[in-house]
Protein backbone atom coordinates (compact mmCIF):
# COMPACT_ATOMS: atom_id res chain seq x y z
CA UNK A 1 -13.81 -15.01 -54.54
CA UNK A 2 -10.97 -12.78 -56.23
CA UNK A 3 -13.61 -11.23 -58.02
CA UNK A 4 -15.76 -10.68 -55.59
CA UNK A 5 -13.01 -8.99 -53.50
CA UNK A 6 -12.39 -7.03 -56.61
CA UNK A 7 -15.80 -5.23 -56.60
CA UNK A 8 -15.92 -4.44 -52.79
CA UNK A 9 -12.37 -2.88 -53.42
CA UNK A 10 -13.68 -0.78 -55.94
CA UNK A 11 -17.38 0.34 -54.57
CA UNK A 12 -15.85 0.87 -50.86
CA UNK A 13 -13.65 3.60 -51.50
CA UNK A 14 -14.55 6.85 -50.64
CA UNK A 15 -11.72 9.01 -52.56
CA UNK A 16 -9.51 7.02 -54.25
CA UNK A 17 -9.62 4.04 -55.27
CA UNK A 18 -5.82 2.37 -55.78
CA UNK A 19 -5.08 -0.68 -58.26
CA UNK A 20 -2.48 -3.01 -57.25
CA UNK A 21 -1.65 -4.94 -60.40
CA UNK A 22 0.62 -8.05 -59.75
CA UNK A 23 3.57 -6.83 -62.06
CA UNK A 24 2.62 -3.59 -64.19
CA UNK A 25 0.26 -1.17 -64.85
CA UNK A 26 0.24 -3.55 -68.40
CA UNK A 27 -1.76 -5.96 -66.68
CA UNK A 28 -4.28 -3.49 -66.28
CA UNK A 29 -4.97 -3.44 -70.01
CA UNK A 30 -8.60 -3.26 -69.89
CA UNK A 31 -9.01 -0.05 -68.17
CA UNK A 32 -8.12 1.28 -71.31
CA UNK A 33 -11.30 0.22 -72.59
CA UNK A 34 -12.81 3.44 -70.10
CA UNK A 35 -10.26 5.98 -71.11
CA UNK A 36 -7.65 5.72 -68.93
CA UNK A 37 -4.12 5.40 -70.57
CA UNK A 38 -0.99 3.51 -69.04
CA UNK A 39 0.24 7.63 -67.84
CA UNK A 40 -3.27 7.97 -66.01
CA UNK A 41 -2.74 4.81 -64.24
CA UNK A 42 0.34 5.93 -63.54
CA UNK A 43 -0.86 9.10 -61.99
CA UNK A 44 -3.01 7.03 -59.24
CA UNK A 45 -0.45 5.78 -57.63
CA UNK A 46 1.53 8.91 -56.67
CA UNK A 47 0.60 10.21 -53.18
CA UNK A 48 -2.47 12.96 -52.56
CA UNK A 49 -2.10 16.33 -51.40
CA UNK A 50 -1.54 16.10 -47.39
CA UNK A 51 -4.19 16.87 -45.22
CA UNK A 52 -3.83 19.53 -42.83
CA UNK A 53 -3.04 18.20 -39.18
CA UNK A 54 -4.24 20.09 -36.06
CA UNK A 55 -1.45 21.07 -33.78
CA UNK A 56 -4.02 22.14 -30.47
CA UNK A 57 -2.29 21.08 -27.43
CA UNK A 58 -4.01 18.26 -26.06
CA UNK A 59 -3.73 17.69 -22.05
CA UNK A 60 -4.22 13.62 -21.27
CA UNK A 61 -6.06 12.94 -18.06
CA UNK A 62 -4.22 10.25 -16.11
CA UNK A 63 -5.73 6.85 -15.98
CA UNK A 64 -5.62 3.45 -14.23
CA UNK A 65 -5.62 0.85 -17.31
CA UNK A 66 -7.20 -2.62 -16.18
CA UNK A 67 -4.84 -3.94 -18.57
CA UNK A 68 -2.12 -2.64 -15.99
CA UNK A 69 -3.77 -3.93 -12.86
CA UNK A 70 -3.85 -7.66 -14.10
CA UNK A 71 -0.70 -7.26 -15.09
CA UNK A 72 0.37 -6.46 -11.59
CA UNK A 73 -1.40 -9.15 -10.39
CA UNK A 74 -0.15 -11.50 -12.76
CA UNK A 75 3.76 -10.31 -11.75
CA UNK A 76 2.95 -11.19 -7.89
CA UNK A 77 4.92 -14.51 -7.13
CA UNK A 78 2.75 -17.53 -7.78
CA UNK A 79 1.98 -19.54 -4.68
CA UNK A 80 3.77 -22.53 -4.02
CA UNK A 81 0.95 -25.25 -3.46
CA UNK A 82 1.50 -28.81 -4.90
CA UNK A 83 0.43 -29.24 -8.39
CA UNK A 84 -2.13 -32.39 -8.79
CA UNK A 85 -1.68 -33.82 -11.96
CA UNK A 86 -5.38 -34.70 -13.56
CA UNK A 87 -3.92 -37.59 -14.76
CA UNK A 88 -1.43 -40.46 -13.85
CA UNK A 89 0.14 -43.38 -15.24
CA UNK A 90 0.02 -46.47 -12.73
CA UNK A 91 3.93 -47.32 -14.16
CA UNK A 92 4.81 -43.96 -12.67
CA UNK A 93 3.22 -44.24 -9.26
CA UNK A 94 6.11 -44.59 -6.74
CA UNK A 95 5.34 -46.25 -2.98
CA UNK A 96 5.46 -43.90 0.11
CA UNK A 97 6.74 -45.16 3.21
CA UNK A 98 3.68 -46.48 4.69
CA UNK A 99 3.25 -48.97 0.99
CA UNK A 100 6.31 -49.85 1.57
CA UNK A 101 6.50 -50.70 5.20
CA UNK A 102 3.40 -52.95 5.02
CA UNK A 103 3.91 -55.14 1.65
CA UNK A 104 5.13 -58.32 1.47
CA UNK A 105 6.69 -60.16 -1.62
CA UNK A 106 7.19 -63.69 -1.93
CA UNK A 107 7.52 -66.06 -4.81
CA UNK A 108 4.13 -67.76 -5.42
CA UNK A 109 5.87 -71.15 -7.81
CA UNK A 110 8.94 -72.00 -9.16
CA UNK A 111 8.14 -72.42 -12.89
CA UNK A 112 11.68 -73.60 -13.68
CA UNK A 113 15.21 -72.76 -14.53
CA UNK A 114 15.68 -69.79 -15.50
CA UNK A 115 16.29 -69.60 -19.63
CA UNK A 116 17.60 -65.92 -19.74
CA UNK A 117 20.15 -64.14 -17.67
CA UNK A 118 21.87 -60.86 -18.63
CA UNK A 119 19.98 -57.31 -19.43
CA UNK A 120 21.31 -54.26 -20.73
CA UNK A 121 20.67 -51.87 -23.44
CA UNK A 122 17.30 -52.15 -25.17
CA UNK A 123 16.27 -54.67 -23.21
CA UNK A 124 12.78 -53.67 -23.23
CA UNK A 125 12.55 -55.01 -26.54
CA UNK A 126 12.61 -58.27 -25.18
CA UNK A 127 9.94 -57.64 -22.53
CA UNK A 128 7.51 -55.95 -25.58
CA UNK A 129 8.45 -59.46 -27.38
CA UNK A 130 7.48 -61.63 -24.19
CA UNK A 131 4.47 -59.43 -23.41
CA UNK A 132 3.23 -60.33 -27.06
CA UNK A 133 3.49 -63.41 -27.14
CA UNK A 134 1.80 -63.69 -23.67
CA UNK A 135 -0.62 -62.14 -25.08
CA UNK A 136 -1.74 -64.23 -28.15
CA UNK A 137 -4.85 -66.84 -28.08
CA UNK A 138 -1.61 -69.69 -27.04
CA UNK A 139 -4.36 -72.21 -25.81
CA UNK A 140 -5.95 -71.68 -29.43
CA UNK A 141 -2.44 -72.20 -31.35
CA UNK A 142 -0.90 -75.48 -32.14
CA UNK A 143 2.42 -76.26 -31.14
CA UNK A 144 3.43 -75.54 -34.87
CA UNK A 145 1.61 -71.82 -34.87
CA UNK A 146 3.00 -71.13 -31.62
CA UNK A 147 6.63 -71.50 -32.90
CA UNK A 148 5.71 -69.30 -35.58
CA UNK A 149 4.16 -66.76 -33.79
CA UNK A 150 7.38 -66.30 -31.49
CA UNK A 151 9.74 -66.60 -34.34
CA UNK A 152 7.83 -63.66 -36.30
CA UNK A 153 7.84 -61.68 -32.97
CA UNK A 154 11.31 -62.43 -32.33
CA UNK A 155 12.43 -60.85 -35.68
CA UNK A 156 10.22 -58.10 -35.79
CA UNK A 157 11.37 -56.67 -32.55
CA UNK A 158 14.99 -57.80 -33.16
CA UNK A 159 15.88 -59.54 -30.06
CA UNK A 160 17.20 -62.40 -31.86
CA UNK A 161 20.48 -62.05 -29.85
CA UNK A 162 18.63 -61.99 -26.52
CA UNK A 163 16.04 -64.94 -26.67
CA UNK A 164 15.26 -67.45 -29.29
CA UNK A 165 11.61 -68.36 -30.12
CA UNK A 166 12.24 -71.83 -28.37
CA UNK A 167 12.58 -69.87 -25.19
CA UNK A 168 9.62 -67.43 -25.99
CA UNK A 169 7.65 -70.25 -26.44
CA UNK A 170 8.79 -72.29 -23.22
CA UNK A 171 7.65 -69.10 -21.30
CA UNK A 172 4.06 -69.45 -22.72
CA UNK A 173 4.11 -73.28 -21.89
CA UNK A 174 5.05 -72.95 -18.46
CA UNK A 175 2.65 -70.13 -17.72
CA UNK A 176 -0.32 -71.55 -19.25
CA UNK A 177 0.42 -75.02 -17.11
CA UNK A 178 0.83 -72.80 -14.12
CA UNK A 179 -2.60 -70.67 -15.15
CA UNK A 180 -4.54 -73.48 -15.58
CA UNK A 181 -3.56 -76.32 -13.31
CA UNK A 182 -2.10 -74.50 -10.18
CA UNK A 183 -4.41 -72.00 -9.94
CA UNK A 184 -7.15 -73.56 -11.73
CA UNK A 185 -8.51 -70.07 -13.81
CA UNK A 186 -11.92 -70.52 -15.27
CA UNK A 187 -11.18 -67.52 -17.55
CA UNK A 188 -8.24 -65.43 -18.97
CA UNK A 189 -8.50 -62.34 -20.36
CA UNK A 190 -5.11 -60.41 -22.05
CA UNK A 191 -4.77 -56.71 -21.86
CA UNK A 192 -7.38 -55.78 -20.60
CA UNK A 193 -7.95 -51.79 -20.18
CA UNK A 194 -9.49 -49.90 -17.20
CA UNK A 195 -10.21 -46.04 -16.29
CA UNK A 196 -10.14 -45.22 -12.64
CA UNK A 197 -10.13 -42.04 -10.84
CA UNK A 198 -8.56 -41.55 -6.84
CA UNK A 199 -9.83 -40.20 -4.04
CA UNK A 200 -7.39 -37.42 -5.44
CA UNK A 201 -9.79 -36.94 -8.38
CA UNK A 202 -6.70 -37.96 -10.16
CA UNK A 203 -7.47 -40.43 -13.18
CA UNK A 204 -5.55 -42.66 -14.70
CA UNK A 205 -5.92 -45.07 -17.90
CA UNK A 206 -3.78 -48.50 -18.48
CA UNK A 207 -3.71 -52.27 -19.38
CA UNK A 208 -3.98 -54.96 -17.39
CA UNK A 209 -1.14 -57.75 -18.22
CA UNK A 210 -4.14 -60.48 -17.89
CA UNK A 211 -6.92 -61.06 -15.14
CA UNK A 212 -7.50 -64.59 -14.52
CA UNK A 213 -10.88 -65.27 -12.87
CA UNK A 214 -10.48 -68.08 -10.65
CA UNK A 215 -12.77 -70.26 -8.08
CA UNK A 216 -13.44 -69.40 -4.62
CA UNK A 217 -11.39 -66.51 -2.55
CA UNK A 218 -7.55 -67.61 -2.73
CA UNK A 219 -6.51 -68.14 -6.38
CA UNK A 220 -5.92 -71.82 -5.77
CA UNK A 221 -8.76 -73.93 -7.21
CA UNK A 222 -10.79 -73.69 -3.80
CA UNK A 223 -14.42 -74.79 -4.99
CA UNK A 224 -16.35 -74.65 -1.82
CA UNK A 225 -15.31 -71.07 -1.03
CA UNK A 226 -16.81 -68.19 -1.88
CA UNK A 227 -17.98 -66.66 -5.48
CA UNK A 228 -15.27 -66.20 -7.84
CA UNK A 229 -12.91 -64.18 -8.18
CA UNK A 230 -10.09 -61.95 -10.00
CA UNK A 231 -6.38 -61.90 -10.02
CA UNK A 232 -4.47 -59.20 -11.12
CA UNK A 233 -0.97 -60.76 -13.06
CA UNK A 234 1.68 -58.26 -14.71
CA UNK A 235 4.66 -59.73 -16.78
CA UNK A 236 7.70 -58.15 -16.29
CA UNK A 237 10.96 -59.57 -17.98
CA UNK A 238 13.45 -58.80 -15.20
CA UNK A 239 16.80 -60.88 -15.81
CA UNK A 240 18.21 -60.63 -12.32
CA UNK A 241 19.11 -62.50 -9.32
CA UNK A 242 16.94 -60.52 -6.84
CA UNK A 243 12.88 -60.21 -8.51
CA UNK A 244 11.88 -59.72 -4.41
CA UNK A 245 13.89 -57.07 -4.23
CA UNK A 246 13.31 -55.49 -7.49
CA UNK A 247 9.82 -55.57 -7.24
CA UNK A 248 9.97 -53.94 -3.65
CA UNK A 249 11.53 -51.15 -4.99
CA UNK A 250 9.89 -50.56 -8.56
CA UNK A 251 6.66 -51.89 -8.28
CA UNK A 252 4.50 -51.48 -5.35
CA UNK A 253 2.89 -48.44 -6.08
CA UNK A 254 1.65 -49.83 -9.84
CA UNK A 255 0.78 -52.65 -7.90
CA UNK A 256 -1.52 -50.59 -5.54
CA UNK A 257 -3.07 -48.94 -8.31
CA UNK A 258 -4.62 -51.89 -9.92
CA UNK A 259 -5.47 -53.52 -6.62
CA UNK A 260 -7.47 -50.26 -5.96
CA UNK A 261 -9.22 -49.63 -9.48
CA UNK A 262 -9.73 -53.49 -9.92
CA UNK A 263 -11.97 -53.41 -5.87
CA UNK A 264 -13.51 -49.98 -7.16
CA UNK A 265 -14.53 -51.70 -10.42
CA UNK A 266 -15.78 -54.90 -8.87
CA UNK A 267 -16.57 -54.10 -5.66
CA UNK A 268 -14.76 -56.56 -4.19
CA UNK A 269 -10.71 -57.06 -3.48
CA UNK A 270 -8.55 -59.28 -5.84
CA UNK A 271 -8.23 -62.81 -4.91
CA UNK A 272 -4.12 -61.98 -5.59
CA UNK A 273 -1.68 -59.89 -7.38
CA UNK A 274 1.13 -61.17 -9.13
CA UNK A 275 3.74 -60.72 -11.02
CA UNK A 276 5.46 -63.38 -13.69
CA UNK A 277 8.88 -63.12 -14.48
CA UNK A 278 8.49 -65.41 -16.90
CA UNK A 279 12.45 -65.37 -18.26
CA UNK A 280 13.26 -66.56 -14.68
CA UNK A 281 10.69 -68.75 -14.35
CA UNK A 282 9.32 -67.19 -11.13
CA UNK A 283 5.97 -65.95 -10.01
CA UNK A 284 5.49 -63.76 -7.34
CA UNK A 285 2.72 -62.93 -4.88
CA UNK A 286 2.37 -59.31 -4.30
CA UNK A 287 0.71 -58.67 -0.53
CA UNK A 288 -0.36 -55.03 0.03
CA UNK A 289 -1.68 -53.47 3.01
């Protein structure tokens, strides 16, 4: 490539042709090979003889430049309409008045005591441990794996100080009891993702906690009702003394968004949507309008 710039360099030039050696004019030894000495080297790099410039007086004829008129029009204030985002997180999505006015949240079961209470810094480290282990094969494991997998989880995320493994696994045990005997699910799938897009034109992209597919219409082991269906269950590791009232103010409008891409997707409504605090030991039933 160097080369071939080389020759184009030195066949393109019309008057003069100028080396640039990288240090000297030594490096340029081979020219002498053609006659040319270090002094006649030398002598191609001082400047030519200037040319002679015309000095006519030159009258410019005024001009609009398009380049002037868009920037005029680019100056002009913008216009304040609402910006739609293309897409959306369902975490983000806060409730309006009218989602707010016409939910209802009520605890679904009592799982047990609580085994947590506090919060604090960093404690989402604990709900990405929880959420984890949640989310493992547990009905697969035996009781010996599942210790393990909670005490691996529990060190990697270094919560150690928060929960032990014994609890992490107590929260699995009491949720798979409540999965399968209370409501009776047929199937459970763990994250699952989904890609839905509002009336807005507005998508948006997540995880689904778990869907539990259960028998008949109400999520509670109904055989002779209807064909089955879904419920929509999302973990959250609140520590607190009012989940009702946390999830009334933080949740609703991630709650709407999977109740509406989870009826666009199957064409039908959940059967429910809750959430499992499972450090408290409390499920709730979400209720929108």
């Amino acid at each position: 490539e160097e080369q071939r710039l080389l020759y184009v360099a030195m066949t393109r030039s019309k008057f003069r042709t100028v080396l640039a050696p990288y240090s000297s004019v030594g490096a340029w030894r081979a020219l002498t090979e053609a006659g040319m000495d270090g002094e006649e080297l030398a002598d191609l790099t001082r400047d030519s003889a200037r040319l002679p410039q015309s000095s006519a007086p030159v009258t410019a004829t005024p001009a609009v430049s398009p380049a002037a008129v868009l920037d005029r029009a680019r100056n002009t204030a913008p216009v304040k309409d609402g910006v739609v985002p293309a897409t959306f997180a369902p975490s983000g999505v806060a409730a309006d008045d009218k989602l707010t006015a016409g939910a209802r949240v009520s605890v679904r079961a009592d799982l047990g005591a609580p085994l947590v209470t506090g919060g604090g810094a960093e404690w989402d480290k604990v709900g990405d441990c929880i959420h984890s282990y949640l989310a493992a094969p547990l009905d697969s494991l035996s009781d010996e794996h599942r210790l393990a997998v909670a005490t691996r989880l529990v060190t990697r995320w270094g919560v150690g100080d928060r929960v032990t493994p014994e609890q992490v696994v107590a929260c699995g045990d009491r949720w798979s009891d409540f999965v399968t005997g209370t409501l009776g699910a047929t199937a459970v799938a763990s994250e699952v993702p989904f890609t839905w897009t509002n009336p807005a034109g507005q998508r948006a992209q997540g995880w689904l906690d778990q869907l539990l597919t259960v028998p008949g219409n109400d999520g509670g082991g109904d055989t002779g009702a209807a064909a089955d269906r879904r419920i929509i269950v999302d973990h959250k590791t609140y520590p607190g003394t009012d989940p009702v009232g946390h999830v009334m103010a933080n949740y609703l409008g991630q709650m709407a968004v999977y109740r509406d891409a989870l009826t666009a997707i199957d064409g039908v409504a959940p059967a429910a949507v809750l959430i499992h605090l499972p450090l408290l030991g409390t499920v709730l039933a979400v209720e929108l309008p």
